[in-house]
PDB file of N, CA and C in Angstrom:
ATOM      1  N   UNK A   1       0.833  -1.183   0.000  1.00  0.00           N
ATOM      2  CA  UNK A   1       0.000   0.000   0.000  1.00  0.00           C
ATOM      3  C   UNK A   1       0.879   1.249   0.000  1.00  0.00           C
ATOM      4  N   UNK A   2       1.637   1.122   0.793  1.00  0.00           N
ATOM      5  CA  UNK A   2       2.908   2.536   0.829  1.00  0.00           C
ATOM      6  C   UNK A   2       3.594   2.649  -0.351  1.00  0.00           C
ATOM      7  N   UNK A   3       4.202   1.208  -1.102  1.00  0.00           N
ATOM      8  CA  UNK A   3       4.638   1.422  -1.889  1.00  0.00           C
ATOM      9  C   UNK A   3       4.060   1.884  -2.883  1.00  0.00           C
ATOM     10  N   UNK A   4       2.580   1.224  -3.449  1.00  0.00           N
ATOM     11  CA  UNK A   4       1.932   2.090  -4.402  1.00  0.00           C
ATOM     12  C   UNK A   4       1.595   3.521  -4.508  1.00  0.00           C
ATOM     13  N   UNK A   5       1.267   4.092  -3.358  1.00  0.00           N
ATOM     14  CA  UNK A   5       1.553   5.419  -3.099  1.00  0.00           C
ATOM     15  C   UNK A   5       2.469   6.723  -3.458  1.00  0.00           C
ATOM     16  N   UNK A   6       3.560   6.448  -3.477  1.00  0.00           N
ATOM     17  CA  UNK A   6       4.849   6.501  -3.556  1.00  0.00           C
ATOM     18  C   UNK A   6       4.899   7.976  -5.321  1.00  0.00           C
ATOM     19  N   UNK A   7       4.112   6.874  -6.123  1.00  0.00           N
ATOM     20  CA  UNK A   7       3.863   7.845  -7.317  1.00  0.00           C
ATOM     21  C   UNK A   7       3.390   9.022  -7.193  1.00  0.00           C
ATOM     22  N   UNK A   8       2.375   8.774  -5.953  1.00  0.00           N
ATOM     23  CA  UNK A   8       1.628  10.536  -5.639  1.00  0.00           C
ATOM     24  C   UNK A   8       1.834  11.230  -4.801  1.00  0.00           C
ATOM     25  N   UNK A   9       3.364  10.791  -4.039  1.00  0.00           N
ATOM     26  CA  UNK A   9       4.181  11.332  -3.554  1.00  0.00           C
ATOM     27  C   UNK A   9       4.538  12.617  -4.362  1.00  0.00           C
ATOM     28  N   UNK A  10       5.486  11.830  -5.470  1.00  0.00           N
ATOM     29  CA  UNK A  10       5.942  13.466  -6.199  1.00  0.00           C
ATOM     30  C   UNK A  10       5.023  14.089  -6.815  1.00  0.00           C
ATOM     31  N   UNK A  11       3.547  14.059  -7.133  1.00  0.00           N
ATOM     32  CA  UNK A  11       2.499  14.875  -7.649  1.00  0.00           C
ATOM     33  C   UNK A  11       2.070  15.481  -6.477  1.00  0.00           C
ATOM     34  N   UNK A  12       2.689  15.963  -5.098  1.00  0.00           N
ATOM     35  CA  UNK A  12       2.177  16.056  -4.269  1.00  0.00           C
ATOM     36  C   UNK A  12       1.072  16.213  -3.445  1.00  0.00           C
ATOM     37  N   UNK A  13       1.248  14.617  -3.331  1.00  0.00           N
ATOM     38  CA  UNK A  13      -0.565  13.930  -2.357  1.00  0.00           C
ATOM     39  C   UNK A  13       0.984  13.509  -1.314  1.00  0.00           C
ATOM     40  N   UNK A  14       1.593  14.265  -0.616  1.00  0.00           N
ATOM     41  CA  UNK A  14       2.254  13.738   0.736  1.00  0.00           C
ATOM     42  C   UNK A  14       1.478  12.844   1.346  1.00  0.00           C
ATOM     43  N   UNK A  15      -0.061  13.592   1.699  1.00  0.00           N
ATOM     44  CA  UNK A  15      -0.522  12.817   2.557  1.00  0.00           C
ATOM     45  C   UNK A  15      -0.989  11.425   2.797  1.00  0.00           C
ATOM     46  N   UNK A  16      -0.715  11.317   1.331  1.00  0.00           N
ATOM     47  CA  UNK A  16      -1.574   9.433   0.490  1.00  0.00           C
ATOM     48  C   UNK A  16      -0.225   8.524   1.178  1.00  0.00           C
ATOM     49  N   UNK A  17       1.393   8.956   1.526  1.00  0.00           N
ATOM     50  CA  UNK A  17       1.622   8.011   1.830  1.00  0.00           C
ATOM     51  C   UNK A  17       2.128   8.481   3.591  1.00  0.00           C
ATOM     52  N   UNK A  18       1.910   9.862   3.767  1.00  0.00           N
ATOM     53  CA  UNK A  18       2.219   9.283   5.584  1.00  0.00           C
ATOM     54  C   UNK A  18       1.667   8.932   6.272  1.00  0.00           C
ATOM     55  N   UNK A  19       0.561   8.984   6.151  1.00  0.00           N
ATOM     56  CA  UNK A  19      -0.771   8.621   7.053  1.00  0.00           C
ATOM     57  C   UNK A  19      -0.988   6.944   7.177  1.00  0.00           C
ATOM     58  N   UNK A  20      -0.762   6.576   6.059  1.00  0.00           N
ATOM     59  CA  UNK A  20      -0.582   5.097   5.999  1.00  0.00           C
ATOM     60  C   UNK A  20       0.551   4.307   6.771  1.00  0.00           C
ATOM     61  N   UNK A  21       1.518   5.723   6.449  1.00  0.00           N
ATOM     62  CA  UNK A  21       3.107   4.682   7.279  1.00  0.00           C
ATOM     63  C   UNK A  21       2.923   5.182   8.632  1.00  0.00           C
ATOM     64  N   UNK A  22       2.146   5.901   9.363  1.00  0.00           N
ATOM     65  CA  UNK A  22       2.067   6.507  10.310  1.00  0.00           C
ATOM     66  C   UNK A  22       1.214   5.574  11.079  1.00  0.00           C
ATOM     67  N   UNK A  23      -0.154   4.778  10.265  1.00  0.00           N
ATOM     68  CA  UNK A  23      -0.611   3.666  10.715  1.00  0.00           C
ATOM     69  C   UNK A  23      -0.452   2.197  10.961  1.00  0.00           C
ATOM     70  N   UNK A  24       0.408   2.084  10.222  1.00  0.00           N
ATOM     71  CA  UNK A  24       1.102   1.011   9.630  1.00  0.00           C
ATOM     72  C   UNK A  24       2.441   0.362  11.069  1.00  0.00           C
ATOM     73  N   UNK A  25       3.205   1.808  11.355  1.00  0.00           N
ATOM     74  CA  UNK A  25       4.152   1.931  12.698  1.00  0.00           C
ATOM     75  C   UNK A  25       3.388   1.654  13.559  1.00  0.00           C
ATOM     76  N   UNK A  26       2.588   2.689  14.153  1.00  0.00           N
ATOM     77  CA  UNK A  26       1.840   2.717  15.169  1.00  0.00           C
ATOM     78  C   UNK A  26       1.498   1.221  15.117  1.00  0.00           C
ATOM     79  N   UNK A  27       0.891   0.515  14.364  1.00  0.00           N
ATOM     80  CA  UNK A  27       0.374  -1.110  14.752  1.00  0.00           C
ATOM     81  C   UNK A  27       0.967  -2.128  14.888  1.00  0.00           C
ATOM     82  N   UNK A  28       2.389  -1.808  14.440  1.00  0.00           N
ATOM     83  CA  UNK A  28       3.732  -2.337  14.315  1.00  0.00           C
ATOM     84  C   UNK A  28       4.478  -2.623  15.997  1.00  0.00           C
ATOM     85  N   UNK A  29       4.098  -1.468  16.415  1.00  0.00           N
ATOM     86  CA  UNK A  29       4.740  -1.062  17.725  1.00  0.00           C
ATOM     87  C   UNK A  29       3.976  -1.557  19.052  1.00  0.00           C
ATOM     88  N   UNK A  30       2.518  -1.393  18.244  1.00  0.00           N
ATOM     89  CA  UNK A  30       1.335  -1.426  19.192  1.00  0.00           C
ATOM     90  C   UNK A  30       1.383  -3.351  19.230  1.00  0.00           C
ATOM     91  N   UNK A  31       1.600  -3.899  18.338  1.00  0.00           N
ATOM     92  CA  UNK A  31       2.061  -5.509  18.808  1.00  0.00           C
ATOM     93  C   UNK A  31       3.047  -5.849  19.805  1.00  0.00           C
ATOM     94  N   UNK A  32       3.825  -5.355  19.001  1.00  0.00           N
ATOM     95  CA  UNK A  32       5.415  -5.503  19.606  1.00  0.00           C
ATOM     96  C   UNK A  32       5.032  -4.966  21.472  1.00  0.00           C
ATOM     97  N   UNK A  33       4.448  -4.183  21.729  1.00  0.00           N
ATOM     98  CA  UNK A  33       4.198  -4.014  23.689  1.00  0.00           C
ATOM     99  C   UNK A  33       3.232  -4.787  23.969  1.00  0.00           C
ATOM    100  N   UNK A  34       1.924  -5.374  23.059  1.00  0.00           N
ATOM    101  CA  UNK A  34       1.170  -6.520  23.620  1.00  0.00           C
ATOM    102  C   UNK A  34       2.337  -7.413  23.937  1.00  0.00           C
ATOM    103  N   UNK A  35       2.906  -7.878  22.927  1.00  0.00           N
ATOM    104  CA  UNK A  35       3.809  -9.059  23.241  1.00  0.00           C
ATOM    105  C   UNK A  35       4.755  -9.195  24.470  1.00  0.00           C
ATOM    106  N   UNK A  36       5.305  -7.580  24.452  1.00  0.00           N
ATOM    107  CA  UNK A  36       6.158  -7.996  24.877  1.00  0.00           C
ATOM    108  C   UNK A  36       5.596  -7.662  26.442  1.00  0.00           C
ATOM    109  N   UNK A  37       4.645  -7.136  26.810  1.00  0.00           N
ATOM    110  CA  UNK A  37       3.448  -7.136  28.281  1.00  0.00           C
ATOM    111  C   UNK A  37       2.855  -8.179  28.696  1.00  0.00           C
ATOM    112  N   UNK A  38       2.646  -9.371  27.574  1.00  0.00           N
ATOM    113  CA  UNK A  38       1.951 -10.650  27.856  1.00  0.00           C
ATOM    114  C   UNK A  38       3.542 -11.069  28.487  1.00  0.00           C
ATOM    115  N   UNK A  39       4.580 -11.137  27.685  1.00  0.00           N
ATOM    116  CA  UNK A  39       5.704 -12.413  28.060  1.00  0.00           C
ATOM    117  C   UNK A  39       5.841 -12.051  29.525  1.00  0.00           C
ATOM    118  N   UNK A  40       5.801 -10.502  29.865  1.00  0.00           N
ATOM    119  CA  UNK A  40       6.338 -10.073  31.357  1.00  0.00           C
ATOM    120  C   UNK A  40       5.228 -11.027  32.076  1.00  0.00           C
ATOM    121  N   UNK A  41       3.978 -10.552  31.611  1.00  0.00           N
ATOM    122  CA  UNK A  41       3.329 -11.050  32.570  1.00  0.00           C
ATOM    123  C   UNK A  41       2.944 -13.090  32.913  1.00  0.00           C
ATOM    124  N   UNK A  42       3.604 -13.373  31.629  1.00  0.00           N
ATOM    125  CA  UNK A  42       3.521 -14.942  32.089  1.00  0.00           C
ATOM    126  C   UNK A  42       4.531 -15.689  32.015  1.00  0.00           C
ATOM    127  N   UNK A  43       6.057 -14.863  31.801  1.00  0.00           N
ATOM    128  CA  UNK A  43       7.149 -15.775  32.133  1.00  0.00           C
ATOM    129  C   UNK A  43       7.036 -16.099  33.491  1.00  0.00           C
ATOM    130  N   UNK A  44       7.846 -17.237  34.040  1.00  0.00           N
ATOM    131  CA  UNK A  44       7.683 -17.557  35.250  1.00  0.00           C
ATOM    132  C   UNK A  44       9.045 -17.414  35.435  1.00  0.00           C
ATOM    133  N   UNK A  45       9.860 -17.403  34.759  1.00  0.00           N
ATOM    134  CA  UNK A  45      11.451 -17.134  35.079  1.00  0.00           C
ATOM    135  C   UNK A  45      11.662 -15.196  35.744  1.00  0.00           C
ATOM    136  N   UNK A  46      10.685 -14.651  35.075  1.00  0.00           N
ATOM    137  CA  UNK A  46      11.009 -13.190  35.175  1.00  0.00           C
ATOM    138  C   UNK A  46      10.569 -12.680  36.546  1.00  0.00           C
ATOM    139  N   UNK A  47       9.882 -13.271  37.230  1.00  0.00           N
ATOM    140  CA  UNK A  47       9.170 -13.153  38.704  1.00  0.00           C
ATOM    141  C   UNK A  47      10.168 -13.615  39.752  1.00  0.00           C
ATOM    142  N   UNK A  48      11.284 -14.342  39.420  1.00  0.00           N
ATOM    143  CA  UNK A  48      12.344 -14.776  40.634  1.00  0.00           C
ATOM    144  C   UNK A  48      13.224 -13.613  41.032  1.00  0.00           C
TER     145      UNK A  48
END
């Protein structure tokens, strides 16, 4: 999707591709602390 974008980059539609990579991170990141909030909370090694 970003990449197709990319063309209406230089016709300037900026916004066609940051908003996407802006969503795209954000959900990226927003996994990456589920994950890494579940492991805290159910390693059993990390509680000693």
């Amino acid at each position: 999707m970003i990449a197709d974008t990319l063309t209406y980059l230089w016709a300037g539609s900026w916004w066609m591709v940051v908003f996407p990579s802006i969503a795209l991170t954000l959900t990226v990141f927003g996994f990456i602390s589920f994950g890494n909030g579940l492991r805290d909370a159910t390693d059993p090694k990390l509680k000693e």
